[in-house]
C-alpha atoms as a PDB file:
ATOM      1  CA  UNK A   1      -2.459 -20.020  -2.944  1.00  0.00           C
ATOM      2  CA  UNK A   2      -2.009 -16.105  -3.962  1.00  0.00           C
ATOM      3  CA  UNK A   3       0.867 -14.798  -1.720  1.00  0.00           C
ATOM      4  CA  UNK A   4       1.583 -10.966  -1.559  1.00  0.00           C
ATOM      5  CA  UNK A   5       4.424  -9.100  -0.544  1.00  0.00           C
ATOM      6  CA  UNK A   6       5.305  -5.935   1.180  1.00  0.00           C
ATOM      7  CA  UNK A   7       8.371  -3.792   0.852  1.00  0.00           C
ATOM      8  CA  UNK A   8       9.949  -0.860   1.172  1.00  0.00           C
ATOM      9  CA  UNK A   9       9.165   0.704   4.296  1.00  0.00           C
ATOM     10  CA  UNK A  10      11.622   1.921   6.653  1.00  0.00           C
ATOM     11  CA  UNK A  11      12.596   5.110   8.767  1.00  0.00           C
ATOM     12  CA  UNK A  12      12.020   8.354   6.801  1.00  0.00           C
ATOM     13  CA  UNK A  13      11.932  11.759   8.920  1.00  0.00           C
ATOM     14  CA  UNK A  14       8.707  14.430   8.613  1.00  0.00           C
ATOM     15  CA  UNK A  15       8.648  15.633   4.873  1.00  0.00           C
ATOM     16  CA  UNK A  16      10.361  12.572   3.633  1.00  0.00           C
ATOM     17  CA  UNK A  17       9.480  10.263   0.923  1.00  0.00           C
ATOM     18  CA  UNK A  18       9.164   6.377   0.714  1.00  0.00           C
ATOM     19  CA  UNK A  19       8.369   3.761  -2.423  1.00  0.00           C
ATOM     20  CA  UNK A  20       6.588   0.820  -1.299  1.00  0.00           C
ATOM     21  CA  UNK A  21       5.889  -2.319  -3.210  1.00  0.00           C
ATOM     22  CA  UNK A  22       3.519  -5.044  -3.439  1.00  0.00           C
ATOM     23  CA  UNK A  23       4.479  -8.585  -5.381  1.00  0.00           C
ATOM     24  CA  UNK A  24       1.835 -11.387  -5.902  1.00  0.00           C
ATOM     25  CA  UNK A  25       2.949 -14.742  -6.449  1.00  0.00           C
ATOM     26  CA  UNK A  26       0.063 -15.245  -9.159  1.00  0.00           C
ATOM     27  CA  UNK A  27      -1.103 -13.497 -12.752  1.00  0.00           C
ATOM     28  CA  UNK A  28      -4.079 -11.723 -10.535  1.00  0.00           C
ATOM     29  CA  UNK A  29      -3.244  -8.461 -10.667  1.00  0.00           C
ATOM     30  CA  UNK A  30      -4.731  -7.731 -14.355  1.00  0.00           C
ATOM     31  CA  UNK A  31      -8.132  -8.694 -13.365  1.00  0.00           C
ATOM     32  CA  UNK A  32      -8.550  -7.545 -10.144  1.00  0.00           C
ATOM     33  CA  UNK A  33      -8.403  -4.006  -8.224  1.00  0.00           C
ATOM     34  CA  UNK A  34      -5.702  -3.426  -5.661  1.00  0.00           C
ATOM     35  CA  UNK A  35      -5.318  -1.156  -2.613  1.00  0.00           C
ATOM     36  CA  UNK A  36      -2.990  -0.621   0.591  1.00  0.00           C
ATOM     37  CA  UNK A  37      -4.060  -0.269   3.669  1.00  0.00           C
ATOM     38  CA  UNK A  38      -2.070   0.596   6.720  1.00  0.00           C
ATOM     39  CA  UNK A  39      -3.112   0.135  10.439  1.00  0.00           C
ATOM     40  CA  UNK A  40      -0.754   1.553  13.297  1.00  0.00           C
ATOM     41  CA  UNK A  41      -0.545   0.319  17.065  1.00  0.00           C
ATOM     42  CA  UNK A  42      -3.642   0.202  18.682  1.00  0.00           C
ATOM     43  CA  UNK A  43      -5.630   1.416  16.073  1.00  0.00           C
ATOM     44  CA  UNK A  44      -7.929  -0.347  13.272  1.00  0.00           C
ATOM     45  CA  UNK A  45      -6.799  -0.945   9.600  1.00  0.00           C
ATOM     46  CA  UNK A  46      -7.366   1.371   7.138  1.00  0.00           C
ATOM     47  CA  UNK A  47      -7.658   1.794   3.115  1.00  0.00           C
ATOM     48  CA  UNK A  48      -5.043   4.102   2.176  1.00  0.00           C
ATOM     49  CA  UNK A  49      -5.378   3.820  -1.903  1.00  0.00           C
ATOM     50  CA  UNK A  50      -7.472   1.786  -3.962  1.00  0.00           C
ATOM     51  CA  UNK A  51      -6.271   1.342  -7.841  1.00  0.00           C
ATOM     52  CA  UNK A  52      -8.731  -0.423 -10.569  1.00  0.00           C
ATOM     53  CA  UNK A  53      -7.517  -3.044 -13.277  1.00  0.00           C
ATOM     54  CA  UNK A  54      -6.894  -0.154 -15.832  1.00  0.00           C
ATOM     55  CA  UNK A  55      -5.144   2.589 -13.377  1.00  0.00           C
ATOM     56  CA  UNK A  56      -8.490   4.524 -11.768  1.00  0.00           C
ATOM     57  CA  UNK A  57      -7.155   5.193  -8.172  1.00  0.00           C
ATOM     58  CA  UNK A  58      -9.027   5.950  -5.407  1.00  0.00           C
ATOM     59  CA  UNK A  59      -7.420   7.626  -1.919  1.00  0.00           C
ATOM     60  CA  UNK A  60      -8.456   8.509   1.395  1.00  0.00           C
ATOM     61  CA  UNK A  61      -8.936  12.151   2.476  1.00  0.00           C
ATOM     62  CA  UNK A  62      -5.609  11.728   4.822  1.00  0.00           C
ATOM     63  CA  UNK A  63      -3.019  11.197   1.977  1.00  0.00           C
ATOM     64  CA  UNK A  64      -4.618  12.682  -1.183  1.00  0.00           C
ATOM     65  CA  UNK A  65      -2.327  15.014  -2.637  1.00  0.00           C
ATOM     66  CA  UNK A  66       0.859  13.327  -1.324  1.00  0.00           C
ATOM     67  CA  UNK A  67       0.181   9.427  -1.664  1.00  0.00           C
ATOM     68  CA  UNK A  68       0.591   7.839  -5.430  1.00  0.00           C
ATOM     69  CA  UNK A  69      -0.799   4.322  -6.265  1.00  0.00           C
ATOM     70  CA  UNK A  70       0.472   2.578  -9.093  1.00  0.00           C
ATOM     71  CA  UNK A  71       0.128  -0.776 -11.286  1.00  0.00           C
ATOM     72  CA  UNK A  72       1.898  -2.712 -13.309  1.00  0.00           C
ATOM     73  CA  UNK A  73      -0.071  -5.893 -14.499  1.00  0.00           C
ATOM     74  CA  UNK A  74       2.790  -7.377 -16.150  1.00  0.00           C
ATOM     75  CA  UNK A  75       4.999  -7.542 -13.251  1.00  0.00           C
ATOM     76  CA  UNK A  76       1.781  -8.379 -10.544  1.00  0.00           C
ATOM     77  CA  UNK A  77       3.187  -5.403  -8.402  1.00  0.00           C
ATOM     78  CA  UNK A  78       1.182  -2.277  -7.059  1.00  0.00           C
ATOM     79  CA  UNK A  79       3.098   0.291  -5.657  1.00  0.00           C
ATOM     80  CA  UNK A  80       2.767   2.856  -3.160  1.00  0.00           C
ATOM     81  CA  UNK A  81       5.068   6.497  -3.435  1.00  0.00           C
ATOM     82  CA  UNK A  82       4.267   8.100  -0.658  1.00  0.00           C
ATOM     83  CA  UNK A  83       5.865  11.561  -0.223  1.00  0.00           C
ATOM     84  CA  UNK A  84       5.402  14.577   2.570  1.00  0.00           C
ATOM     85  CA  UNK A  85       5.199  11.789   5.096  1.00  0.00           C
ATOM     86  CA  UNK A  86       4.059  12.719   8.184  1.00  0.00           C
ATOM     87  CA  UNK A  87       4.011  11.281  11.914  1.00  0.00           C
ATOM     88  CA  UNK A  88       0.833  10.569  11.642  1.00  0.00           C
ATOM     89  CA  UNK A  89       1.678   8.422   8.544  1.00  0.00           C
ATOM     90  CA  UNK A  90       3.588   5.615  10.793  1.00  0.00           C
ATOM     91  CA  UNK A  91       2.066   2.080  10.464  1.00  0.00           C
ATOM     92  CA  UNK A  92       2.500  -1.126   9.177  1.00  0.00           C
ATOM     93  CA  UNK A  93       1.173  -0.721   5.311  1.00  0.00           C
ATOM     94  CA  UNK A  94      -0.400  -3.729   3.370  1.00  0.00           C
ATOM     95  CA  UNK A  95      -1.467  -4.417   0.076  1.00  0.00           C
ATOM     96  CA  UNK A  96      -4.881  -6.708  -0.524  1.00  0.00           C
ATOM     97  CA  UNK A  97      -7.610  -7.314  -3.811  1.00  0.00           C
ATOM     98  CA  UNK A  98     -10.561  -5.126  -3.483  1.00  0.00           C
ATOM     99  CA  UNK A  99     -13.233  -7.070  -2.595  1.00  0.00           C
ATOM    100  CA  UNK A 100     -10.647  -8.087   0.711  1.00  0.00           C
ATOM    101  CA  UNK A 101      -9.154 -11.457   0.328  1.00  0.00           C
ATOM    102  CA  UNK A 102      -8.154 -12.268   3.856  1.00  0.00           C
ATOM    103  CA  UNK A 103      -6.165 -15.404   2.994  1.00  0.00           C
ATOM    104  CA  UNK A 104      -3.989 -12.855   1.021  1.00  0.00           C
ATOM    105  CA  UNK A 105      -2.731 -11.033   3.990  1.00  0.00           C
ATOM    106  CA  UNK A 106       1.039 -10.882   3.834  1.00  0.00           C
ATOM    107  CA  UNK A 107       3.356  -9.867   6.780  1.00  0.00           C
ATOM    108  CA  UNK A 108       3.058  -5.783   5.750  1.00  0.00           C
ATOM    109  CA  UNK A 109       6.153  -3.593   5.921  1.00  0.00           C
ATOM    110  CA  UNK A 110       6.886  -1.004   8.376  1.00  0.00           C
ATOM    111  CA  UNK A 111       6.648   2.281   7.974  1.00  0.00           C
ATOM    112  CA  UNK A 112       8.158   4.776  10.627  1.00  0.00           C
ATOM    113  CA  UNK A 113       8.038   8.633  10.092  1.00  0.00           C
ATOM    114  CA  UNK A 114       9.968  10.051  12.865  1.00  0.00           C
ATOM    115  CA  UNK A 115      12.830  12.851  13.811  1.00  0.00           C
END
């Protein structure tokens, strides 16, 4: 079974930047589309960034401007540079295929924006 993985988060203050990084354990990164989503305490997931097969990227209205998604089909990673982080920005961030596979859901890495 397809197994992603999350890293990269951490504690990064207001203004800060942070790299994340999403590995799959299988070659399915070249034919399918990949986003991250991100869903904080108490609240409901969200899509963050979507990215097609050739590099097309999609991003929600919270984080345009300052989030960058990224592929490399080779390697089966998507990543996530995320700079002028925010508060507001604090969650745990996944990575998933676009349609959602929910078998695919890995553990997520934590991402804390804080003074």
């Amino acid at each position: 079974q397809v197994r992603l993985v999350e890293s990269g988060g951490g504690l990064v203050q207001p203004g800060g930047s942070l790299r994340l990084s999403c590995a799959a354990s299988a070659s399915i990164f070249s034919i399918s589309p990949m986003a991250w989503f991100r869903q904080a305490p108490g609240k409901q997931r969200e899509l963050v960034a979507r990215i097609s097969t050739d590099g097309g990227a999609y991003y929600a209205d919270s984080v345009k401007g300052r989030f960058t998604i990224s592929r490399d089909n080779a390697k089966n990673t998507v990543d996530l540079q995320m700079n002028s982080l925010r508060p507001e920005d604090t969650a745990v961030y996944y990575c998933n295929a676009v349609p959602i596979r929910y078998a695919w859901w890995g553990q997520g890495t934590q991402v804390t924006v804080s003074s």
